[in-house]
PDB file of N, CA and C in Angstrom:
ATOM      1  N   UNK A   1     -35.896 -37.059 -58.522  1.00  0.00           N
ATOM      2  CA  UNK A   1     -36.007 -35.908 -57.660  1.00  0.00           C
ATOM      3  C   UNK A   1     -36.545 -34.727 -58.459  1.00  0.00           C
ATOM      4  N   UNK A   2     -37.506 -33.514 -58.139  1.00  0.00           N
ATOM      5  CA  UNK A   2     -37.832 -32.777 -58.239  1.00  0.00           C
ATOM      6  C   UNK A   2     -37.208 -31.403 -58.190  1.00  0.00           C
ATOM      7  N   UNK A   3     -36.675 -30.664 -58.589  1.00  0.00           N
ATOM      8  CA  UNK A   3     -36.598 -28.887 -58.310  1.00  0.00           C
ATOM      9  C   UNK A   3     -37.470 -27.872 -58.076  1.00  0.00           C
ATOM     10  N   UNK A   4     -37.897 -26.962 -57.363  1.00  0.00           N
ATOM     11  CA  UNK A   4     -38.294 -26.122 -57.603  1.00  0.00           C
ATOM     12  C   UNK A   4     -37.739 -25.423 -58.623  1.00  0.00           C
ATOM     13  N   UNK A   5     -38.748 -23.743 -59.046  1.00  0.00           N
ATOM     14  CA  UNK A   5     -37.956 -22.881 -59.848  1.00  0.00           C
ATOM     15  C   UNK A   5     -36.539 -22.441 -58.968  1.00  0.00           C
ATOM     16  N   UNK A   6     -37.150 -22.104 -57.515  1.00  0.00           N
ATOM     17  CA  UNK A   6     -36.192 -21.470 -56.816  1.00  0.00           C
ATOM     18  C   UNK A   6     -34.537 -22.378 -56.752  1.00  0.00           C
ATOM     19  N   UNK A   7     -34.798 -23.939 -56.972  1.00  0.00           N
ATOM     20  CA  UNK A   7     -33.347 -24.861 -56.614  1.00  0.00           C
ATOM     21  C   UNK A   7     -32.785 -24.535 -58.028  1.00  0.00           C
ATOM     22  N   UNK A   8     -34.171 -25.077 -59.145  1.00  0.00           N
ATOM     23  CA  UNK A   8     -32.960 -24.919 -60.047  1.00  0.00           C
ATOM     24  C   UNK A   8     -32.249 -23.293 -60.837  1.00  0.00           C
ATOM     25  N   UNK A   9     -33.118 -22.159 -60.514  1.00  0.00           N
ATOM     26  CA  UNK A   9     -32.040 -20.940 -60.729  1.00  0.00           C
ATOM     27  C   UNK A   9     -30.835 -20.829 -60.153  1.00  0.00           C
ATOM     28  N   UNK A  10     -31.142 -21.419 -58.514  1.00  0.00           N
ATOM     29  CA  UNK A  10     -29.865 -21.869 -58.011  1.00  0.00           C
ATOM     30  C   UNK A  10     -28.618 -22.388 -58.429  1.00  0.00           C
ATOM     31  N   UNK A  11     -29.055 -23.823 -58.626  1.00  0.00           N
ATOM     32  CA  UNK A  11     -27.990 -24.411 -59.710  1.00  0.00           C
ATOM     33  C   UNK A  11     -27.424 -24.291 -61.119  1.00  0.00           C
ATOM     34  N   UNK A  12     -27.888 -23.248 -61.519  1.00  0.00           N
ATOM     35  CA  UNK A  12     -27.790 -22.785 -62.674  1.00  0.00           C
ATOM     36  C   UNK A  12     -27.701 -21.722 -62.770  1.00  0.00           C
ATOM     37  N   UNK A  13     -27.859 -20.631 -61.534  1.00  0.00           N
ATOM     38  CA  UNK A  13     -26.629 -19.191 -61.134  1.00  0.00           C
ATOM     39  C   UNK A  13     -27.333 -18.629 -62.524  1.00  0.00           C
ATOM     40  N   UNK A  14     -29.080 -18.893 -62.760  1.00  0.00           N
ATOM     41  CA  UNK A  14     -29.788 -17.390 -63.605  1.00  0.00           C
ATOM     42  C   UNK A  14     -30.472 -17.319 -62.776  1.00  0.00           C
ATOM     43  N   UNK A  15     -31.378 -16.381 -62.772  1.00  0.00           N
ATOM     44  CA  UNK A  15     -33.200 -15.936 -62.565  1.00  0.00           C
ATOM     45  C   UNK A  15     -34.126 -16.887 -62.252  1.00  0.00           C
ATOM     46  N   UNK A  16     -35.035 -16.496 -61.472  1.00  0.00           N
ATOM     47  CA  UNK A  16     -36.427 -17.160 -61.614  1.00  0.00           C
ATOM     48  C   UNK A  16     -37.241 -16.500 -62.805  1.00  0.00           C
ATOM     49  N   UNK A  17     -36.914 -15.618 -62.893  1.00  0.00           N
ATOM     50  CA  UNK A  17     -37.364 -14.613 -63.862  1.00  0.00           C
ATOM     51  C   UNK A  17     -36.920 -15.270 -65.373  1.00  0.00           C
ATOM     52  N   UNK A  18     -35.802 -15.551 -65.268  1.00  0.00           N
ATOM     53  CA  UNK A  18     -35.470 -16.672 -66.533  1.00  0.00           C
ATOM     54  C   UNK A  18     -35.872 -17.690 -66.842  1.00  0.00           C
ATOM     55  N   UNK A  19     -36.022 -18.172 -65.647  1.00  0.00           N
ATOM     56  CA  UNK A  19     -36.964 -19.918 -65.912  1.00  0.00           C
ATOM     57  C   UNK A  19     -38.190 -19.403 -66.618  1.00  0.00           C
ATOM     58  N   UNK A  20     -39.444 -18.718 -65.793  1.00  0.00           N
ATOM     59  CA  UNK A  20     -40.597 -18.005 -65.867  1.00  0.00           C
ATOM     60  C   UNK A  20     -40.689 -17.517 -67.716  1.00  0.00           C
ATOM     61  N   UNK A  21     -39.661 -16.776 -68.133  1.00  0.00           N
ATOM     62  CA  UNK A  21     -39.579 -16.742 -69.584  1.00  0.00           C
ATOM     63  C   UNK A  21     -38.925 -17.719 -70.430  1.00  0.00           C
ATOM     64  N   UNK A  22     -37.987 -18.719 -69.748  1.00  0.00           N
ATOM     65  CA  UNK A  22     -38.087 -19.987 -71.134  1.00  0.00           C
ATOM     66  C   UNK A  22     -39.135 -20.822 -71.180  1.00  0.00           C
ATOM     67  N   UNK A  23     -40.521 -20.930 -69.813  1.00  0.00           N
ATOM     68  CA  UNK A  23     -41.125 -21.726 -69.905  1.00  0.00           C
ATOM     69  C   UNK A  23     -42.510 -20.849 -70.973  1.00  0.00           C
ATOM     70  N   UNK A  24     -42.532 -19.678 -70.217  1.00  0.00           N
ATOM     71  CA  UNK A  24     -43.803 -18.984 -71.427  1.00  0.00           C
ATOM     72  C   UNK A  24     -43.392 -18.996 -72.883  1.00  0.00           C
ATOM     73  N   UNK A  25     -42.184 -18.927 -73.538  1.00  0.00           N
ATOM     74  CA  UNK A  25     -41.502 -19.004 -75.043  1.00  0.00           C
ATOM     75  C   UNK A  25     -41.666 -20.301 -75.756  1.00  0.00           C
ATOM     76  N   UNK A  26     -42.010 -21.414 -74.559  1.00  0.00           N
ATOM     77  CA  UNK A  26     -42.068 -22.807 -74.937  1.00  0.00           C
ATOM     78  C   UNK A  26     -40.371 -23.272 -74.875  1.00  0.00           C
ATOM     79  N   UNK A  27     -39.283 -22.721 -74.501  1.00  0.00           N
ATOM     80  CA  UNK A  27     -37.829 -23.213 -74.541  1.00  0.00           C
ATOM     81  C   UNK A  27     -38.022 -24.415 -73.457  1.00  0.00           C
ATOM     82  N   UNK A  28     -38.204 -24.035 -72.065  1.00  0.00           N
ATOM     83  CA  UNK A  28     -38.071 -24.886 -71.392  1.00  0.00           C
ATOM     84  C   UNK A  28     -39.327 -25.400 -70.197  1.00  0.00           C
ATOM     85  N   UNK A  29     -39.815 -26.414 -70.060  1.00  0.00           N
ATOM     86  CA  UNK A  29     -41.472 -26.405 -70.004  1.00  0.00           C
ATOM     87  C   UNK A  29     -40.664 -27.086 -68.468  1.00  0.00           C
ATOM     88  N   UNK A  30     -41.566 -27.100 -67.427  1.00  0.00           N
ATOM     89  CA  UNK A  30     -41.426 -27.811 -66.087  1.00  0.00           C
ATOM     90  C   UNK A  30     -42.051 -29.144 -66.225  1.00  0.00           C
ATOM     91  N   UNK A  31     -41.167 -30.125 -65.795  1.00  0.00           N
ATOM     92  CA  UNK A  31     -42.281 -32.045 -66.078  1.00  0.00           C
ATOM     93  C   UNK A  31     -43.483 -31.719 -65.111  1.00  0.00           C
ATOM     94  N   UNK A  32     -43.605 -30.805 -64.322  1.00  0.00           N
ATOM     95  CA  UNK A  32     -45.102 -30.903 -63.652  1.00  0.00           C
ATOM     96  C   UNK A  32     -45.639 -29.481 -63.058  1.00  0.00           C
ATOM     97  N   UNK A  33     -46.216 -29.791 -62.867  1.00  0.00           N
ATOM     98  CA  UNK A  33     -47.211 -28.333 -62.241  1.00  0.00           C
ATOM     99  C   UNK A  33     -48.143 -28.169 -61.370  1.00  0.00           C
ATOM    100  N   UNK A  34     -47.995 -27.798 -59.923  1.00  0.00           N
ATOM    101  CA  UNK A  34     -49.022 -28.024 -59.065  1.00  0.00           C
ATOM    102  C   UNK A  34     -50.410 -27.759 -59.001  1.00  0.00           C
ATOM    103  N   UNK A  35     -51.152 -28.227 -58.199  1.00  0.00           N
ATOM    104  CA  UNK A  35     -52.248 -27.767 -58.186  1.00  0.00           C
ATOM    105  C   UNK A  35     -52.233 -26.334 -57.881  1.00  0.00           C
ATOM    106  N   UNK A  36     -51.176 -26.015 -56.894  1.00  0.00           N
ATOM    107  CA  UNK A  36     -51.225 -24.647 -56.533  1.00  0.00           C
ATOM    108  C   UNK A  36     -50.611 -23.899 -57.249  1.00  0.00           C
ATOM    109  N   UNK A  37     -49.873 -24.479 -58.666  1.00  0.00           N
ATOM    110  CA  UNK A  37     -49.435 -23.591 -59.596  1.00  0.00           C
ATOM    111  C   UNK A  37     -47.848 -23.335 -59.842  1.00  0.00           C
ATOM    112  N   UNK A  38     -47.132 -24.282 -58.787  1.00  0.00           N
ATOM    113  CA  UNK A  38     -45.406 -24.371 -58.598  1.00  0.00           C
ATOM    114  C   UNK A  38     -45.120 -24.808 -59.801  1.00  0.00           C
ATOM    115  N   UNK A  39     -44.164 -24.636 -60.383  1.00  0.00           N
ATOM    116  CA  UNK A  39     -43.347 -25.428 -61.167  1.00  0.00           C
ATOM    117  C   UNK A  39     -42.508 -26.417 -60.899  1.00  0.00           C
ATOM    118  N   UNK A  40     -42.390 -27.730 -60.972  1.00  0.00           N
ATOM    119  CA  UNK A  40     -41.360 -28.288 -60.876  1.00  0.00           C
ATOM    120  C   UNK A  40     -40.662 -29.390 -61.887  1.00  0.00           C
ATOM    121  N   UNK A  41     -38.982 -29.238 -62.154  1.00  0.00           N
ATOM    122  CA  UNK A  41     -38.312 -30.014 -62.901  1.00  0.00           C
ATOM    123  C   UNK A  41     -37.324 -30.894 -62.281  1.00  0.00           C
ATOM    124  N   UNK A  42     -37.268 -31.715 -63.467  1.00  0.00           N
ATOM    125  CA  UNK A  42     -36.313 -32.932 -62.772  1.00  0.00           C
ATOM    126  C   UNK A  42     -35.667 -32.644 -64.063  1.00  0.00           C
ATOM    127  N   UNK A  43     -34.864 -34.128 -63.925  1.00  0.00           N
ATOM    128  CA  UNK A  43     -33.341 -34.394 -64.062  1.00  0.00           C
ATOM    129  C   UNK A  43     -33.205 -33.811 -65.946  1.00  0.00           C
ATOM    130  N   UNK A  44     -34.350 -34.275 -66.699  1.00  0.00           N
ATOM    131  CA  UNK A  44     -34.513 -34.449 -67.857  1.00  0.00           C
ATOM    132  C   UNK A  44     -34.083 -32.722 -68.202  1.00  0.00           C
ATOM    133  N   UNK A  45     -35.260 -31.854 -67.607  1.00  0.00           N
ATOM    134  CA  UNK A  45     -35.536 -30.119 -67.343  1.00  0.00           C
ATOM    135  C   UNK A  45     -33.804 -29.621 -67.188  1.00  0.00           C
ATOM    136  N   UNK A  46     -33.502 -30.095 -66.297  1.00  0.00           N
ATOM    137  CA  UNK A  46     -31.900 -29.886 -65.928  1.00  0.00           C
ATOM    138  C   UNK A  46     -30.875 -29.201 -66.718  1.00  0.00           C
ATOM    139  N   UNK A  47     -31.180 -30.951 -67.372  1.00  0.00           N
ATOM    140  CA  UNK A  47     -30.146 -30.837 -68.681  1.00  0.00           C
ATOM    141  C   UNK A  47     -30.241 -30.489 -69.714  1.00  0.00           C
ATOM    142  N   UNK A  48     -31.521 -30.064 -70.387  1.00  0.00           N
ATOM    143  CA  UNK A  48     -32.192 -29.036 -71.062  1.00  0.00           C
ATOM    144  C   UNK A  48     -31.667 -28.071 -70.673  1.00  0.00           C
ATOM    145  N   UNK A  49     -31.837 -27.359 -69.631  1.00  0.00           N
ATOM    146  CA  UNK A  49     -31.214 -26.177 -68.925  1.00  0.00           C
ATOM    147  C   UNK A  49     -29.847 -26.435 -69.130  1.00  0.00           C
ATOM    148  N   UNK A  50     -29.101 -26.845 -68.811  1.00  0.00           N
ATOM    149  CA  UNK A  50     -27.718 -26.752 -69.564  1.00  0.00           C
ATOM    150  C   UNK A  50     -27.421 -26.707 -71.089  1.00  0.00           C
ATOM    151  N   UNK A  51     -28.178 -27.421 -71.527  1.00  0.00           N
ATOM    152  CA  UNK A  51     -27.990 -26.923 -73.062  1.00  0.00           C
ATOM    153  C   UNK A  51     -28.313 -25.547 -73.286  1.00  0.00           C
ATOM    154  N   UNK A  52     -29.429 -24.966 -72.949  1.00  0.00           N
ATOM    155  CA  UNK A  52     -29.543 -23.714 -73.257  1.00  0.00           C
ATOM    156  C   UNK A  52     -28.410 -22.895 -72.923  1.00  0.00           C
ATOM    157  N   UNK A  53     -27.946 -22.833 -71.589  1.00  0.00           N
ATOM    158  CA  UNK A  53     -27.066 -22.046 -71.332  1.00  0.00           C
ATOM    159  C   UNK A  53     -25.902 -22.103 -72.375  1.00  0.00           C
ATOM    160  N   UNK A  54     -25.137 -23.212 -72.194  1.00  0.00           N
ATOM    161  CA  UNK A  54     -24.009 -23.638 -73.124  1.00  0.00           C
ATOM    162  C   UNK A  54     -24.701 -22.810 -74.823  1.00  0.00           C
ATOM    163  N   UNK A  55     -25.557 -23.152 -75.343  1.00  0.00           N
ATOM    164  CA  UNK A  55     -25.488 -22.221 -76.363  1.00  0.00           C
ATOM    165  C   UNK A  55     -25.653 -20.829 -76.117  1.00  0.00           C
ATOM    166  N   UNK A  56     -26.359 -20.104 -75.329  1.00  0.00           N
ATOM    167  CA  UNK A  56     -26.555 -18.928 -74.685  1.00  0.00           C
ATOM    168  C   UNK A  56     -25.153 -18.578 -74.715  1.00  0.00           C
ATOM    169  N   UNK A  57     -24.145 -18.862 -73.943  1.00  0.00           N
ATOM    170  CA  UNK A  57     -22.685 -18.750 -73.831  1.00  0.00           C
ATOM    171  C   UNK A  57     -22.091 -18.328 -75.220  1.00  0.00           C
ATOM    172  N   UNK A  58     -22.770 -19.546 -75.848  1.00  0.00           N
ATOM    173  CA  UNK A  58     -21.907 -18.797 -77.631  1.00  0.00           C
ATOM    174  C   UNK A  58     -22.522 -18.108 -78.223  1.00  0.00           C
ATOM    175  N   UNK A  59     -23.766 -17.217 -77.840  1.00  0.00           N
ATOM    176  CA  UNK A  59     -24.621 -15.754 -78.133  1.00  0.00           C
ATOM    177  C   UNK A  59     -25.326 -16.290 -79.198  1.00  0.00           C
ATOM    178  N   UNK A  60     -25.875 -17.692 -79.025  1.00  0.00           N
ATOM    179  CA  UNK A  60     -27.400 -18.362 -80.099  1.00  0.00           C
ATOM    180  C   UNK A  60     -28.203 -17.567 -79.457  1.00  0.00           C
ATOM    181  N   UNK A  61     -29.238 -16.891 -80.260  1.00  0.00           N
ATOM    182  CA  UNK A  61     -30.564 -16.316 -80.079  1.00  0.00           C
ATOM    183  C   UNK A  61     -31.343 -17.672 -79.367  1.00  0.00           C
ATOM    184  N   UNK A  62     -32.519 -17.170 -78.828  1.00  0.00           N
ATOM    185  CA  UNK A  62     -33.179 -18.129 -77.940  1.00  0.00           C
ATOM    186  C   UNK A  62     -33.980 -18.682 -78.994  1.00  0.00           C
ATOM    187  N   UNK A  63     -34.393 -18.147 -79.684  1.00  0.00           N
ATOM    188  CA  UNK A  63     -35.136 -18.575 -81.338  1.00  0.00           C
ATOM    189  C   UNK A  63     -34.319 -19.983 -82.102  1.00  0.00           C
ATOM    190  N   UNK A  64     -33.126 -19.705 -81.864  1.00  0.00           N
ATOM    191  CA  UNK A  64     -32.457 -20.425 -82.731  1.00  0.00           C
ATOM    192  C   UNK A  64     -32.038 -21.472 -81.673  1.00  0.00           C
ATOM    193  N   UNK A  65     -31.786 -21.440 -80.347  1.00  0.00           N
ATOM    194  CA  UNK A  65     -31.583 -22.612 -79.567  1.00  0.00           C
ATOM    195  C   UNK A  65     -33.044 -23.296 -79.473  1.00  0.00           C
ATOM    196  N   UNK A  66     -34.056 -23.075 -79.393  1.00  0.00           N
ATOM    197  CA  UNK A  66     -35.517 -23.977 -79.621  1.00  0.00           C
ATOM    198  C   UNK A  66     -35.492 -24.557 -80.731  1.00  0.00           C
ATOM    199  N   UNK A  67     -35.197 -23.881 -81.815  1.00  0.00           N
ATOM    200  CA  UNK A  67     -34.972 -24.518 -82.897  1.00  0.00           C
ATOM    201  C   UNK A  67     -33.992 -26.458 -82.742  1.00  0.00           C
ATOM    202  N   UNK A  68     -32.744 -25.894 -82.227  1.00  0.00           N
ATOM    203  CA  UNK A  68     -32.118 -26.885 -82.428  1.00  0.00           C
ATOM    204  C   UNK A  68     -32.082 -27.826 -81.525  1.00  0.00           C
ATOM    205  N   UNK A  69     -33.157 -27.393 -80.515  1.00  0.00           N
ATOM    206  CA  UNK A  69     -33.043 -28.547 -79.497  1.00  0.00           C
ATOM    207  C   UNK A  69     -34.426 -29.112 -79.553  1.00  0.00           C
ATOM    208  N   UNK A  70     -35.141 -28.905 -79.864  1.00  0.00           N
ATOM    209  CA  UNK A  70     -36.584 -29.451 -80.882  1.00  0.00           C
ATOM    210  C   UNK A  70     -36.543 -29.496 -82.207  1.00  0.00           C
ATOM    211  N   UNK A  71     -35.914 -29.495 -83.073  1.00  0.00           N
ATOM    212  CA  UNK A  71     -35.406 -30.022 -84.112  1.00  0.00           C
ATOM    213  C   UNK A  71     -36.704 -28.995 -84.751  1.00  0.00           C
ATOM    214  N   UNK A  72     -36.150 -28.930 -86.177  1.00  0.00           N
ATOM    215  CA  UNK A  72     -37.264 -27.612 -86.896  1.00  0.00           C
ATOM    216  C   UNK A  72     -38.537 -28.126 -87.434  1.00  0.00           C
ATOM    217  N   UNK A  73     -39.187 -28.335 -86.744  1.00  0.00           N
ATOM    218  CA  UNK A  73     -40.522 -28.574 -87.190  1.00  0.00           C
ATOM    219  C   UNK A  73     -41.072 -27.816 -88.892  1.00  0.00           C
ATOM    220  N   UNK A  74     -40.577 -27.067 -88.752  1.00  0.00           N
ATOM    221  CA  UNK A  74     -41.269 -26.126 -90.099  1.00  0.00           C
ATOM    222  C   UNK A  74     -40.312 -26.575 -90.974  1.00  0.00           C
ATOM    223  N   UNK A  75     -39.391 -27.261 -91.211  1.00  0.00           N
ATOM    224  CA  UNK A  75     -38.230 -27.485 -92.651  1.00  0.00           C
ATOM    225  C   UNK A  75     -39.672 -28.573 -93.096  1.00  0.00           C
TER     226      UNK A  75
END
């Protein structure tokens, strides 16, 4: 199944405005993208999205949650 931005801010009680900036930062990318330019995520996006939050919760910089959920490319 698919989300819009609009279902999953929903389910996840942030912003569209939040999605919109973890996807431009590279944090959290949508599995597809319409022709007309929608975003949409599934199940994988989700739970990504829960990780972020859950560290967000313990006041990780967004720098440092990309880091650890893409593992550090630069070490």
């Amino acid at each position: 199944m698919l989300y819009s931005v609009k279902q999953m801010a929903e389910m996840a009680n942030v912003t569209i405005k939040t999605l919109y900036h973890y996807h431009k930062i590279g944090l959290l990318y949508p599995c597809k993208v319409t022709e007309a330019g929608y975003r949409l995520y599934g199940r994988k996006e989700l739970e990504r999205l829960q990780e972020i939050l859950f560290y967000r919760e313990l006041e990780f910089p967004l720098k440092d949650i990309k880091q650890m959920l893409d593992g550090d490319a630069d070490r």
